[in-house]
PDB file of N, CA and C in Angstrom:
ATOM      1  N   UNK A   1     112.343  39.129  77.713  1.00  0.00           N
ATOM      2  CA  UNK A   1     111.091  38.646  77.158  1.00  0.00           C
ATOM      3  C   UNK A   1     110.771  39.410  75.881  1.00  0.00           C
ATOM      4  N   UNK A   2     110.502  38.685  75.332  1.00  0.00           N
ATOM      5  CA  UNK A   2     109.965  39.356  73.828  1.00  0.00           C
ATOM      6  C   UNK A   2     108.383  39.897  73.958  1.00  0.00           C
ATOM      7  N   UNK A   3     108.416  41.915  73.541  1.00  0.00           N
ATOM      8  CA  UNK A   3     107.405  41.982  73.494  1.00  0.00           C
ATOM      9  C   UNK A   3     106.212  41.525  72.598  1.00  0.00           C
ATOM     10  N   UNK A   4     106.639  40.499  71.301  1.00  0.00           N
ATOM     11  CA  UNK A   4     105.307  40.920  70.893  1.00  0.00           C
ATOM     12  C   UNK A   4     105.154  39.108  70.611  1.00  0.00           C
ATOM     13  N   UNK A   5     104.737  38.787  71.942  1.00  0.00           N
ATOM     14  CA  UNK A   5     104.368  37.477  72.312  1.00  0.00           C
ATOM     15  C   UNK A   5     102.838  37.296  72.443  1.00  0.00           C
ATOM     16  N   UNK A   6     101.960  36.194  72.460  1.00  0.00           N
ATOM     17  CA  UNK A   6     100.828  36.147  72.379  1.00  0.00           C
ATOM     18  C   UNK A   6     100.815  34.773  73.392  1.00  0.00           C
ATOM     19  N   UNK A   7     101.338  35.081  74.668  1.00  0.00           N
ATOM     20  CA  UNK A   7     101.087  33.456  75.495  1.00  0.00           C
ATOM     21  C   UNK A   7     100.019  33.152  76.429  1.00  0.00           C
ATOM     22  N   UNK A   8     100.017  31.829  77.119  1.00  0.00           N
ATOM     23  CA  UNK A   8      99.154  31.545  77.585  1.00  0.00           C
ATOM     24  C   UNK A   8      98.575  32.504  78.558  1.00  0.00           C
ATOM     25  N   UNK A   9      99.200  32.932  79.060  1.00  0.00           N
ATOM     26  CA  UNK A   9      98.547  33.626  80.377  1.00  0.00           C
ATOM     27  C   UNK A   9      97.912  35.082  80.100  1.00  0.00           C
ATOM     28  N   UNK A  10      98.589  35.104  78.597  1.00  0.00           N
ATOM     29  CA  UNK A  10      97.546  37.112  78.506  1.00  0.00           C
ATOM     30  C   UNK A  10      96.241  36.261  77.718  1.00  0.00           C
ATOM     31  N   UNK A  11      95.532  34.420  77.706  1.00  0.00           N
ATOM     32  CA  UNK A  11      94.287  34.673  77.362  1.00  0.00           C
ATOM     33  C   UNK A  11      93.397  34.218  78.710  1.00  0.00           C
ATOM     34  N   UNK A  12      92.217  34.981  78.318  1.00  0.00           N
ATOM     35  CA  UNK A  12      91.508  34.867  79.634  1.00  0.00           C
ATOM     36  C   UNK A  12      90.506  33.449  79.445  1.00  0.00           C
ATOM     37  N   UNK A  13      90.642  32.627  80.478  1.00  0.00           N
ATOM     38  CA  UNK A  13      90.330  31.226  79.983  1.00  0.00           C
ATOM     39  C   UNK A  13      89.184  30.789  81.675  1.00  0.00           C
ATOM     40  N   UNK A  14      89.061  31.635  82.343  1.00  0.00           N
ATOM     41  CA  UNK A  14      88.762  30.907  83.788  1.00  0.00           C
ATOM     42  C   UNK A  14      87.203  32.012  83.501  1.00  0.00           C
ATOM     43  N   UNK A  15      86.415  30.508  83.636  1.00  0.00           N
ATOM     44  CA  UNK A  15      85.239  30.946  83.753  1.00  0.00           C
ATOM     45  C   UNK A  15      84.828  31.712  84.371  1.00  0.00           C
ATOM     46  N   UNK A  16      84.574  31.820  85.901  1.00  0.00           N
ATOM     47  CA  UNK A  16      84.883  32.648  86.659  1.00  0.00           C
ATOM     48  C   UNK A  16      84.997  34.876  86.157  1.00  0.00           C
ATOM     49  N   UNK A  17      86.285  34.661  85.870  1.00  0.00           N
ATOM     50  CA  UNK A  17      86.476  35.858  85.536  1.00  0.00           C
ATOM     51  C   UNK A  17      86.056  35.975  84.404  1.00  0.00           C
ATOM     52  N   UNK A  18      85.420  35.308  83.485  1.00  0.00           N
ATOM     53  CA  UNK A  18      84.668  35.953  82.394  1.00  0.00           C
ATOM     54  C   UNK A  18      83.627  36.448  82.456  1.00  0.00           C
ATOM     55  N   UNK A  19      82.952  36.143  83.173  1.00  0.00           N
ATOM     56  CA  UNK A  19      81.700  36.204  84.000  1.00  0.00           C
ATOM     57  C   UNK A  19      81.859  37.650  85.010  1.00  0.00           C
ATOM     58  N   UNK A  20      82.715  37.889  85.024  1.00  0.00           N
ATOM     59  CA  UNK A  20      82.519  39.069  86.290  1.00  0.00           C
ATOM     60  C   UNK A  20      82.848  39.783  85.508  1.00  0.00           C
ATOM     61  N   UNK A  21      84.245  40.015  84.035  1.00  0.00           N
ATOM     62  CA  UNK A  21      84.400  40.560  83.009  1.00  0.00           C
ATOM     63  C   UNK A  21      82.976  41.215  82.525  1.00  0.00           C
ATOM     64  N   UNK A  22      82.196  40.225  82.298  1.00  0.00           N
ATOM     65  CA  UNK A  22      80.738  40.805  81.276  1.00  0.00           C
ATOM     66  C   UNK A  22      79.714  41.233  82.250  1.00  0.00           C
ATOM     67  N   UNK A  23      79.853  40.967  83.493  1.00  0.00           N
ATOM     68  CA  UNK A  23      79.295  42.040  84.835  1.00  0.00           C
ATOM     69  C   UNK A  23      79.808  43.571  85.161  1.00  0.00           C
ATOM     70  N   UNK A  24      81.169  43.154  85.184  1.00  0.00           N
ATOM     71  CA  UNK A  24      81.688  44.757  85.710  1.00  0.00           C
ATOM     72  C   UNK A  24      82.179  45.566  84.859  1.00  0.00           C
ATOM     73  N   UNK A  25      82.446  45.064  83.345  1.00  0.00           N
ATOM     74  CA  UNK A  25      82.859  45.465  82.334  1.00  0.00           C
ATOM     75  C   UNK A  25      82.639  46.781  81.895  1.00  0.00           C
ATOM     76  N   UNK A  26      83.964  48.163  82.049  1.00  0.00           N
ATOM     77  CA  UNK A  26      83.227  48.993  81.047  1.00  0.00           C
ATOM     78  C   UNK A  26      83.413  48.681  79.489  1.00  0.00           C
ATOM     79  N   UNK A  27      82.966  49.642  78.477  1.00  0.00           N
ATOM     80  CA  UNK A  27      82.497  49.182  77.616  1.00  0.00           C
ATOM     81  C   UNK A  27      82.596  50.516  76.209  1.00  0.00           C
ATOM     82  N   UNK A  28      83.753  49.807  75.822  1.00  0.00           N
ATOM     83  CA  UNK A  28      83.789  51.084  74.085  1.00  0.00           C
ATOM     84  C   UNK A  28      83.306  50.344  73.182  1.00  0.00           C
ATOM     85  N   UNK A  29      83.131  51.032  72.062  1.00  0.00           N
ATOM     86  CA  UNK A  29      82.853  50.213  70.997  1.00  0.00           C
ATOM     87  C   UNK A  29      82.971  51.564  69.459  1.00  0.00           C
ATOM     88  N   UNK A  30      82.863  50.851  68.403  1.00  0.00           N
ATOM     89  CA  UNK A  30      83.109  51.548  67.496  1.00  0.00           C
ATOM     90  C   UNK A  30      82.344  50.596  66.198  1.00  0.00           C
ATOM     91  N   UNK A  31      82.524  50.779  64.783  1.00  0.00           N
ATOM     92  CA  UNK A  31      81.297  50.464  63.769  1.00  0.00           C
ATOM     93  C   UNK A  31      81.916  48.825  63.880  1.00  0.00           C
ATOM     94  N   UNK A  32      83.451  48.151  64.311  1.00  0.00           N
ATOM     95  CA  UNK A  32      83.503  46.977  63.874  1.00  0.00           C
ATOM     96  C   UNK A  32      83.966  46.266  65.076  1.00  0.00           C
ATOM     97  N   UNK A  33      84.087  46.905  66.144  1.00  0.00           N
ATOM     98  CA  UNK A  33      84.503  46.358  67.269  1.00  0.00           C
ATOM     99  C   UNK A  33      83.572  46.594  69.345  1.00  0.00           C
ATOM    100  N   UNK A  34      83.857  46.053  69.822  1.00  0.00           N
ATOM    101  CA  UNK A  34      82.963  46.322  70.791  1.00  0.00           C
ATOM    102  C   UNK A  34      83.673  45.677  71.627  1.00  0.00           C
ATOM    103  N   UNK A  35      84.324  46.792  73.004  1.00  0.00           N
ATOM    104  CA  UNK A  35      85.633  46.348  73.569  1.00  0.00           C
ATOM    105  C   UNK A  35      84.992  46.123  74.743  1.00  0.00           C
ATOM    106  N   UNK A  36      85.014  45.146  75.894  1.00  0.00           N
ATOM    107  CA  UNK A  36      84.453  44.826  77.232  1.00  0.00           C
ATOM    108  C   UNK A  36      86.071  45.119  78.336  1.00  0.00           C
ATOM    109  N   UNK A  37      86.483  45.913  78.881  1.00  0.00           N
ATOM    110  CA  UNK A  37      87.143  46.019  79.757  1.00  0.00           C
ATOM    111  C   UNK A  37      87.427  46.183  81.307  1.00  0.00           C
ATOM    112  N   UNK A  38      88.132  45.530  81.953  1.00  0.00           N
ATOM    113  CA  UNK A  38      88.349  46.023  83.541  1.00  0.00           C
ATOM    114  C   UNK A  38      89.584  47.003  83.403  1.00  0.00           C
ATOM    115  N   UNK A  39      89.707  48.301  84.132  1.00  0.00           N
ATOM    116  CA  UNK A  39      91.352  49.432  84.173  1.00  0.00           C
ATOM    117  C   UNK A  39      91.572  48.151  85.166  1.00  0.00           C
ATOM    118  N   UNK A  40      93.285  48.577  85.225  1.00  0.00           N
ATOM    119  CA  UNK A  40      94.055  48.295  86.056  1.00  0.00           C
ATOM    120  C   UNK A  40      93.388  49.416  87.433  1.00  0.00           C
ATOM    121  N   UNK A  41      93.486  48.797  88.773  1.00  0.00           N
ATOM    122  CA  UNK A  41      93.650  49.661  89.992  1.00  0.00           C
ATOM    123  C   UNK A  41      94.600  50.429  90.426  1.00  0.00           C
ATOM    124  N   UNK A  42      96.043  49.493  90.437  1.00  0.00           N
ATOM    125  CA  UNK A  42      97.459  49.632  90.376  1.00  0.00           C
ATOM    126  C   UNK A  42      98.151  49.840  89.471  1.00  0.00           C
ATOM    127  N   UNK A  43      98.335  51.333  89.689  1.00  0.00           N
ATOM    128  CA  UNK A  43      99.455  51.780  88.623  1.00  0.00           C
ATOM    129  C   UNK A  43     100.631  50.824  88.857  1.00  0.00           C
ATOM    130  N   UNK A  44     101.057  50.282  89.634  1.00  0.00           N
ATOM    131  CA  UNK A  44     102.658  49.561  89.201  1.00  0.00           C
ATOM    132  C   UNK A  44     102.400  48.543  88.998  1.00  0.00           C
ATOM    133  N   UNK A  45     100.838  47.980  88.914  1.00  0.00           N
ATOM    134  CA  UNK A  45     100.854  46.512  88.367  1.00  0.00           C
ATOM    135  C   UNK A  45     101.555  45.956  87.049  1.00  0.00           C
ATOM    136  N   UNK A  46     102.570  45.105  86.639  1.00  0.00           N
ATOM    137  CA  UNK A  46     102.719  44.482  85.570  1.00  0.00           C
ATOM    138  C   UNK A  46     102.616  43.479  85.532  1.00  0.00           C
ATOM    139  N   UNK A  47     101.578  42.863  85.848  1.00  0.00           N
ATOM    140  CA  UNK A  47     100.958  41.832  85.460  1.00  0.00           C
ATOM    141  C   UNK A  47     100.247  42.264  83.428  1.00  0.00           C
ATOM    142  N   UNK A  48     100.385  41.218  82.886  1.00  0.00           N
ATOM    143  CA  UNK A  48     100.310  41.078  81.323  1.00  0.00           C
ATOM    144  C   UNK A  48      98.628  41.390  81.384  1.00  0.00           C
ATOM    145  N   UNK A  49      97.478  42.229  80.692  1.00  0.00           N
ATOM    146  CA  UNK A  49      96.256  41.746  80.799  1.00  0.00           C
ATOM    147  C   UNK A  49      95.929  40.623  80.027  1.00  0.00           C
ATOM    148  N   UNK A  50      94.952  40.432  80.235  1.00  0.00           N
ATOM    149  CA  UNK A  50      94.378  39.051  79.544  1.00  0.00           C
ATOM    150  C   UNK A  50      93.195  39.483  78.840  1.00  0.00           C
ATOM    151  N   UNK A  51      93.131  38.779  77.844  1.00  0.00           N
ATOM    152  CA  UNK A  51      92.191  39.188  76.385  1.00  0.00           C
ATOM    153  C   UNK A  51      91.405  37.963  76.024  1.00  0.00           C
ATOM    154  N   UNK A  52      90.178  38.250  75.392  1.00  0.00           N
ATOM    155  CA  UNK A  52      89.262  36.927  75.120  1.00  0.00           C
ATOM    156  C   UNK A  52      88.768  37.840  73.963  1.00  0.00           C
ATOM    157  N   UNK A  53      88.967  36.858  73.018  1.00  0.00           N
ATOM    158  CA  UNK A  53      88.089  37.010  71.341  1.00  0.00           C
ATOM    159  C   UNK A  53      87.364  36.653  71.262  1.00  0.00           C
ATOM    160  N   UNK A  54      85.878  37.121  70.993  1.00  0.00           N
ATOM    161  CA  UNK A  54      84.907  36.821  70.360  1.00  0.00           C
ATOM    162  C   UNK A  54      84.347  36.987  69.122  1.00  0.00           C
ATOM    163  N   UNK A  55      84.358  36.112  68.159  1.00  0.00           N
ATOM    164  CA  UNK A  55      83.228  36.333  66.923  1.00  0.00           C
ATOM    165  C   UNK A  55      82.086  35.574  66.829  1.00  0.00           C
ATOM    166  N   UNK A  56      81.220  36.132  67.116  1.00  0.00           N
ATOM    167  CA  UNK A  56      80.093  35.189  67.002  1.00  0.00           C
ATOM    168  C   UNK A  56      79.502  34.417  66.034  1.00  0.00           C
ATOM    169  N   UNK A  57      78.919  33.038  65.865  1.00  0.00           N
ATOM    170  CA  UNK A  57      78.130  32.458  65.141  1.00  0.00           C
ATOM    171  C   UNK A  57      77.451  32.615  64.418  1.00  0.00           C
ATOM    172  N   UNK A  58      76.691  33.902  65.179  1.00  0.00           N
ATOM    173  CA  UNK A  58      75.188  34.439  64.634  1.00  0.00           C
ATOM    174  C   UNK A  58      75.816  35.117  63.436  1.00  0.00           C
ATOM    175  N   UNK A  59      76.724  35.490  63.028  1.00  0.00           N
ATOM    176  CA  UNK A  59      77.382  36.563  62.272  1.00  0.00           C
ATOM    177  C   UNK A  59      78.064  35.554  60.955  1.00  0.00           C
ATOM    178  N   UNK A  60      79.076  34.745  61.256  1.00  0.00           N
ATOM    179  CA  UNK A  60      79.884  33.774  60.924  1.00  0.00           C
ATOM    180  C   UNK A  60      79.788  32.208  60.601  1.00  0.00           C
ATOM    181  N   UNK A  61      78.388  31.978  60.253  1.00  0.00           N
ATOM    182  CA  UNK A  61      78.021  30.643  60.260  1.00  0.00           C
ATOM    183  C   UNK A  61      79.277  29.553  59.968  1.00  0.00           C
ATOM    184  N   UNK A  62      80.477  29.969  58.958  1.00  0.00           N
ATOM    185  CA  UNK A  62      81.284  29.068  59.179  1.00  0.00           C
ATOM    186  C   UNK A  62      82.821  28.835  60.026  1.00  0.00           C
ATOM    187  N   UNK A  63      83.082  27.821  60.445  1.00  0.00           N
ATOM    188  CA  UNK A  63      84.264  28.398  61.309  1.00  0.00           C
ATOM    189  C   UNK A  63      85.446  28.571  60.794  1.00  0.00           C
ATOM    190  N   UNK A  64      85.350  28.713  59.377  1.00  0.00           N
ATOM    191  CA  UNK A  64      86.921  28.922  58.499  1.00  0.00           C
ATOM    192  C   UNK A  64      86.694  30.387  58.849  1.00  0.00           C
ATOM    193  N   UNK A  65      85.482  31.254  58.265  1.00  0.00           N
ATOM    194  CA  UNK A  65      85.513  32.334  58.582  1.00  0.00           C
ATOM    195  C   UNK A  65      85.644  33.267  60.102  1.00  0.00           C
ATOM    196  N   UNK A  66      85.158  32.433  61.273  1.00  0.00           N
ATOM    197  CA  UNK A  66      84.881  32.636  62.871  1.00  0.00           C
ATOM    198  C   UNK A  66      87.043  33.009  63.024  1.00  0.00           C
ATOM    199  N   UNK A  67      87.420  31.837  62.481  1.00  0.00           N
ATOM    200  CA  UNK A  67      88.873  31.881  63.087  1.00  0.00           C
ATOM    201  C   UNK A  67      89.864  33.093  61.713  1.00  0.00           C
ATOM    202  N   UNK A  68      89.224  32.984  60.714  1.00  0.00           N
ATOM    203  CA  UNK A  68      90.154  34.073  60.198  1.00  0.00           C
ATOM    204  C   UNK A  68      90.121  35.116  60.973  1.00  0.00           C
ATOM    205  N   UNK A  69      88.960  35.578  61.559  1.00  0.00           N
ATOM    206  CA  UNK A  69      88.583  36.859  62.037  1.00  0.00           C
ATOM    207  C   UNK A  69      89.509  36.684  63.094  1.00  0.00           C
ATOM    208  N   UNK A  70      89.307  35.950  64.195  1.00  0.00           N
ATOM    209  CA  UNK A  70      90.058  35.720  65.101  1.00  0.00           C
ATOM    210  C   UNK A  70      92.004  35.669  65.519  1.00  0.00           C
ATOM    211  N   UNK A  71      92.340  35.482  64.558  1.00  0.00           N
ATOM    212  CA  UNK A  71      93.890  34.876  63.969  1.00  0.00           C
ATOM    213  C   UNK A  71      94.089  36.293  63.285  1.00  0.00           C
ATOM    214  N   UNK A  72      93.532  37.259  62.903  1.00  0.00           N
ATOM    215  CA  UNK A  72      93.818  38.727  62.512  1.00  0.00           C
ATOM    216  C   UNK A  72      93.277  39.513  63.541  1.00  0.00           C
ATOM    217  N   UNK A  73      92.476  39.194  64.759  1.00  0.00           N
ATOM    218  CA  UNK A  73      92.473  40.059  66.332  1.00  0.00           C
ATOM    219  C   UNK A  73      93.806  39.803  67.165  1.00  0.00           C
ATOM    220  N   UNK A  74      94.444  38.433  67.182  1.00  0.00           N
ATOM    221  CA  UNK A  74      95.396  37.999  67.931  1.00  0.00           C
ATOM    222  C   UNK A  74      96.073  38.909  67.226  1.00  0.00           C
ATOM    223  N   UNK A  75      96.679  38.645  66.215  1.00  0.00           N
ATOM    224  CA  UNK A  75      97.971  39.065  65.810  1.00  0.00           C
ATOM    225  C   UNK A  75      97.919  41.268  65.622  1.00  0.00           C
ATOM    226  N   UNK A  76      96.801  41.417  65.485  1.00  0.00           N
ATOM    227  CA  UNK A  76      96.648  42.831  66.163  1.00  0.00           C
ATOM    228  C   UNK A  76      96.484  43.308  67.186  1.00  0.00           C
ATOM    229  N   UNK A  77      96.150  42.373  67.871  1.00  0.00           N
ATOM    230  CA  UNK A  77      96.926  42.183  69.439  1.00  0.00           C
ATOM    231  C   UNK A  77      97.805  42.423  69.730  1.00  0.00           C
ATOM    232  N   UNK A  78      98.933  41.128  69.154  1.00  0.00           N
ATOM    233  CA  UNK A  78     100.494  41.441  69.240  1.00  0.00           C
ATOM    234  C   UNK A  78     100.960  42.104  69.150  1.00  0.00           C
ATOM    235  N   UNK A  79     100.720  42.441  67.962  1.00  0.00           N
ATOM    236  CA  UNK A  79     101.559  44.119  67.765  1.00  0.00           C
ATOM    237  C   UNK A  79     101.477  45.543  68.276  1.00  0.00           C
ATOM    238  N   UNK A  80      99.995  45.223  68.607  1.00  0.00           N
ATOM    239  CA  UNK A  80      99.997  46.337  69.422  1.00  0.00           C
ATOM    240  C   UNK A  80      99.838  46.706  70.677  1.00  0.00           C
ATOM    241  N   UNK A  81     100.052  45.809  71.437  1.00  0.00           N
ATOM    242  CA  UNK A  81      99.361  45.631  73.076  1.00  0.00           C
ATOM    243  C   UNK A  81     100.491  46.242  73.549  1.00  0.00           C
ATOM    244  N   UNK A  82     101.319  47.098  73.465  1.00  0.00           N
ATOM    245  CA  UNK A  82     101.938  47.995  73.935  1.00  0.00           C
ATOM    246  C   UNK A  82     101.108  49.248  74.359  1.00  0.00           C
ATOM    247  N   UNK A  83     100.006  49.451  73.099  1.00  0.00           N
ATOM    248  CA  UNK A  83      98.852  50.168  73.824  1.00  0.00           C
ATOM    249  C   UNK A  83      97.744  50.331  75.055  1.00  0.00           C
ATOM    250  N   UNK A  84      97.786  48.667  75.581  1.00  0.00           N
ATOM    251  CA  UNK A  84      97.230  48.781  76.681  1.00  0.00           C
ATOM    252  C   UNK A  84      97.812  48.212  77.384  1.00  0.00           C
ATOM    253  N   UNK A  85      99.147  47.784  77.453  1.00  0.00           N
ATOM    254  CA  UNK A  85      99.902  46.907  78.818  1.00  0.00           C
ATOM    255  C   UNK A  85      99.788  47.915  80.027  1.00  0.00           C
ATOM    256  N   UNK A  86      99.367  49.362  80.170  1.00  0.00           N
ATOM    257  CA  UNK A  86      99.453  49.978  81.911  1.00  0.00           C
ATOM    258  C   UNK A  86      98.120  50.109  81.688  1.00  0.00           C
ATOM    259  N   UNK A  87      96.905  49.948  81.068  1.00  0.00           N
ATOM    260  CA  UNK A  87      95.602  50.388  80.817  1.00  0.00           C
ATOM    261  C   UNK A  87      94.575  49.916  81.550  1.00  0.00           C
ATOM    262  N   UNK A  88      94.684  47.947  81.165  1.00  0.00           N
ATOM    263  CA  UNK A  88      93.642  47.026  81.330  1.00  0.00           C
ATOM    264  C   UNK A  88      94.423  46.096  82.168  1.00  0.00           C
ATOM    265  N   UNK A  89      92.897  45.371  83.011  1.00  0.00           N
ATOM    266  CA  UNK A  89      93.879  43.754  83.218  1.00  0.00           C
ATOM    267  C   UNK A  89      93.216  42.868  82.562  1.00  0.00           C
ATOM    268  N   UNK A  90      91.937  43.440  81.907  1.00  0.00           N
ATOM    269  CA  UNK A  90      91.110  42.316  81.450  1.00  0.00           C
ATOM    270  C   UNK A  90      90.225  42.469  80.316  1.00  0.00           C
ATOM    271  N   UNK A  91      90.111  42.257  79.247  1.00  0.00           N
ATOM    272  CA  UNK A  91      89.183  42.669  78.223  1.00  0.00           C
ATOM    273  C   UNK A  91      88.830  41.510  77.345  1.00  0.00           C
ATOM    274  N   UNK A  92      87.534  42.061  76.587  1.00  0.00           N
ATOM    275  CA  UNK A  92      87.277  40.544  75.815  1.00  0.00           C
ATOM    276  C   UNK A  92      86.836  42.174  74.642  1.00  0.00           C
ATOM    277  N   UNK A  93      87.100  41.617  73.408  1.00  0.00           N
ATOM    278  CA  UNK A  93      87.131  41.612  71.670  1.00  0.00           C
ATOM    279  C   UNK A  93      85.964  41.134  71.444  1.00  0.00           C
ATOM    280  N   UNK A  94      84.897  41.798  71.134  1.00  0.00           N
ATOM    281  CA  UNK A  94      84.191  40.842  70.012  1.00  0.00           C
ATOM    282  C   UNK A  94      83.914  41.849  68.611  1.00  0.00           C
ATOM    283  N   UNK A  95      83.734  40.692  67.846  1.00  0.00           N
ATOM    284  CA  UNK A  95      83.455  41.568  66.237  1.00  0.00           C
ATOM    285  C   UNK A  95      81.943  41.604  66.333  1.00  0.00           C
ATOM    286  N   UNK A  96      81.963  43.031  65.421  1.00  0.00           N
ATOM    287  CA  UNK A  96      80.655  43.209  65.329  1.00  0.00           C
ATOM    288  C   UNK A  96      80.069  43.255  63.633  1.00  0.00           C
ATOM    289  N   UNK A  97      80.462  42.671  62.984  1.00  0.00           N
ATOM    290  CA  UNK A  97      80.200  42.983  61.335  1.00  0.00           C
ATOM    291  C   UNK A  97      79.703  41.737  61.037  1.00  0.00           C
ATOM    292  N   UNK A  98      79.133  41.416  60.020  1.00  0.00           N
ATOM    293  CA  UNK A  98      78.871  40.784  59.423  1.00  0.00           C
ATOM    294  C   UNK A  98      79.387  40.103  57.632  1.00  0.00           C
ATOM    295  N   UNK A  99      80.640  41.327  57.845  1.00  0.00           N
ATOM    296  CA  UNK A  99      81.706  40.864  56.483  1.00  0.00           C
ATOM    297  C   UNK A  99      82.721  41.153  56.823  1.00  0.00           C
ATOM    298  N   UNK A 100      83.486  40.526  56.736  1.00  0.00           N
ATOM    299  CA  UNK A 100      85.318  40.295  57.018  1.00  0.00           C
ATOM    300  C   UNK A 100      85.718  41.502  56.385  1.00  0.00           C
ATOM    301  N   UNK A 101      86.366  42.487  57.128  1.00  0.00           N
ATOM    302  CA  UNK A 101      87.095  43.575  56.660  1.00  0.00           C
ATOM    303  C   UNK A 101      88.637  43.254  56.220  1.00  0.00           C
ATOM    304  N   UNK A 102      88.992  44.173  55.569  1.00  0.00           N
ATOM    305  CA  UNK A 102      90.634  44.135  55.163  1.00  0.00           C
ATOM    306  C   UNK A 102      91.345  43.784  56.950  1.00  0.00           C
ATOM    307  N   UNK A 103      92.703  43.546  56.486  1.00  0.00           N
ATOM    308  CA  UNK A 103      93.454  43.624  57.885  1.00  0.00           C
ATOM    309  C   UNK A 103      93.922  44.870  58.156  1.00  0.00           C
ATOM    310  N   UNK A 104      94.195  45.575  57.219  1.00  0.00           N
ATOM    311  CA  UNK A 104      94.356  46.962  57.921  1.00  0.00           C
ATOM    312  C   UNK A 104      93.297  47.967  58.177  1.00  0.00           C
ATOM    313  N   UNK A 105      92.337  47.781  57.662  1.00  0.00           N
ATOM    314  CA  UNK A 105      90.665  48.193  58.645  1.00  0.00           C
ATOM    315  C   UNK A 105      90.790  47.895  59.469  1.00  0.00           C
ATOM    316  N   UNK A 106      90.418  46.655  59.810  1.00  0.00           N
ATOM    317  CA  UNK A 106      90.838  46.012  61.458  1.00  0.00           C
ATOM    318  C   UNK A 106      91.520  46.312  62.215  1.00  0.00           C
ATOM    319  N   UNK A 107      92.836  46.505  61.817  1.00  0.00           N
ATOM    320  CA  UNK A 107      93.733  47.121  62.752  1.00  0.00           C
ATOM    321  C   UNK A 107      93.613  48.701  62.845  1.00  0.00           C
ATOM    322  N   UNK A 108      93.246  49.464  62.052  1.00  0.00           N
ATOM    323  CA  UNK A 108      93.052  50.805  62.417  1.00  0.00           C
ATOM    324  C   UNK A 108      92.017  51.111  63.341  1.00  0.00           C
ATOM    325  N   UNK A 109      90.525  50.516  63.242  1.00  0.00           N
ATOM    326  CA  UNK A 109      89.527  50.930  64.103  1.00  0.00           C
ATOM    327  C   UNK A 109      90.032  50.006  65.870  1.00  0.00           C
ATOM    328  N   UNK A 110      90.647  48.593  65.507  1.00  0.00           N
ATOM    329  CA  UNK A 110      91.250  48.427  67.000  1.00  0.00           C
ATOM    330  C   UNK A 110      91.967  49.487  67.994  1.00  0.00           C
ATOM    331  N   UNK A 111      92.733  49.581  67.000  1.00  0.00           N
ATOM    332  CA  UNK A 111      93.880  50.738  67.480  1.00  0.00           C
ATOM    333  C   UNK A 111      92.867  51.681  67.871  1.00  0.00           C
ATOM    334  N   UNK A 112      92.197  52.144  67.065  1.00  0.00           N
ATOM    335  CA  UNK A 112      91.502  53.598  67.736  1.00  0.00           C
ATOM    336  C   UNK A 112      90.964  52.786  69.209  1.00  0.00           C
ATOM    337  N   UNK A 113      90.083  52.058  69.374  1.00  0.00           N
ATOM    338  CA  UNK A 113      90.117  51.418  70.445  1.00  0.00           C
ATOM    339  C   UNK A 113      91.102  51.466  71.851  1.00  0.00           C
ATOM    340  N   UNK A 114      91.880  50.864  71.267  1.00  0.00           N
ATOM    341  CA  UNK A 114      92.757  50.850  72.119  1.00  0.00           C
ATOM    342  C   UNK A 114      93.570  52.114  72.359  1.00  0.00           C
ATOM    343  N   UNK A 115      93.417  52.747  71.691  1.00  0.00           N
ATOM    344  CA  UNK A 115      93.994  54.207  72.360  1.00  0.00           C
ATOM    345  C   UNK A 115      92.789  54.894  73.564  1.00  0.00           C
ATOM    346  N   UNK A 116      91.427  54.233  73.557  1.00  0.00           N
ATOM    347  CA  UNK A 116      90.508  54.917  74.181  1.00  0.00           C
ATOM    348  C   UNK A 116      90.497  54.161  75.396  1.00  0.00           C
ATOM    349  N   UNK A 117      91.027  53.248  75.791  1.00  0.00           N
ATOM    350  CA  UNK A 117      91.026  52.531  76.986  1.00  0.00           C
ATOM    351  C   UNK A 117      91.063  53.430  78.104  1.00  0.00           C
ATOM    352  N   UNK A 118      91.033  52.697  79.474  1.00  0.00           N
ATOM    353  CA  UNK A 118      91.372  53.579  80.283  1.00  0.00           C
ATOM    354  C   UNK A 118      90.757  55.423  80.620  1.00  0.00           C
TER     355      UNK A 118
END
């Protein structure tokens, strides 16, 4: 399997668990990101976690801009979810800015993120 895949099953799509996500969720955050997570229980779980992006409306009135943001979380995802494949099983992304940062801003304050998991 190729690690730096982005498939169906690492997004979190079942209502259900989104909902218990933003109930039981702990919770990092930093000046451009604001991470909602469940740890893994089981250390030998490898099951893939599952991730949900959010950019909000209130922020993004248009959706050329909603999905750039989005389409530069995935793909900093990809590349880096080596950082939390033993960490999480479940997290949701949302942006917190109100102006589109560079992509390598983005990816640096994620990363710091994601090194704080767990």
């Amino acid at each position: 399997m190729n690690d730096f895949t982005f498939s169906k099953a690492e997004r979190l799509c079942n209502k259900e668990a989104i909902d218990a996500l933003f109930v039981n969720a702990l919770t990092i955050r930093n000046s451009l990101f604001v991470v909602k997570f469940i740890t893994k229980t089981d250390a030998t779980d490898t099951t893939l976690p599952q991730i949900l992006i959010s950019v909000p409306k209130k922020r993004f009135k248009h959706a050329v801009d909603r999905n750039l943001v989005k389409r530069r979380i995935r793909e900093i995802y990809r590349k880096n979810k080596d950082l939390i494949l033993s960490k999480t099983s479940q997290m949701v992304v949302i942006y917190g800015q109100s102006i589109i940062q560079s992509y390598e801003e983005m990816e640096q304050r994620l990363c710091e993120l994601f090194n704080r998991l767990g």
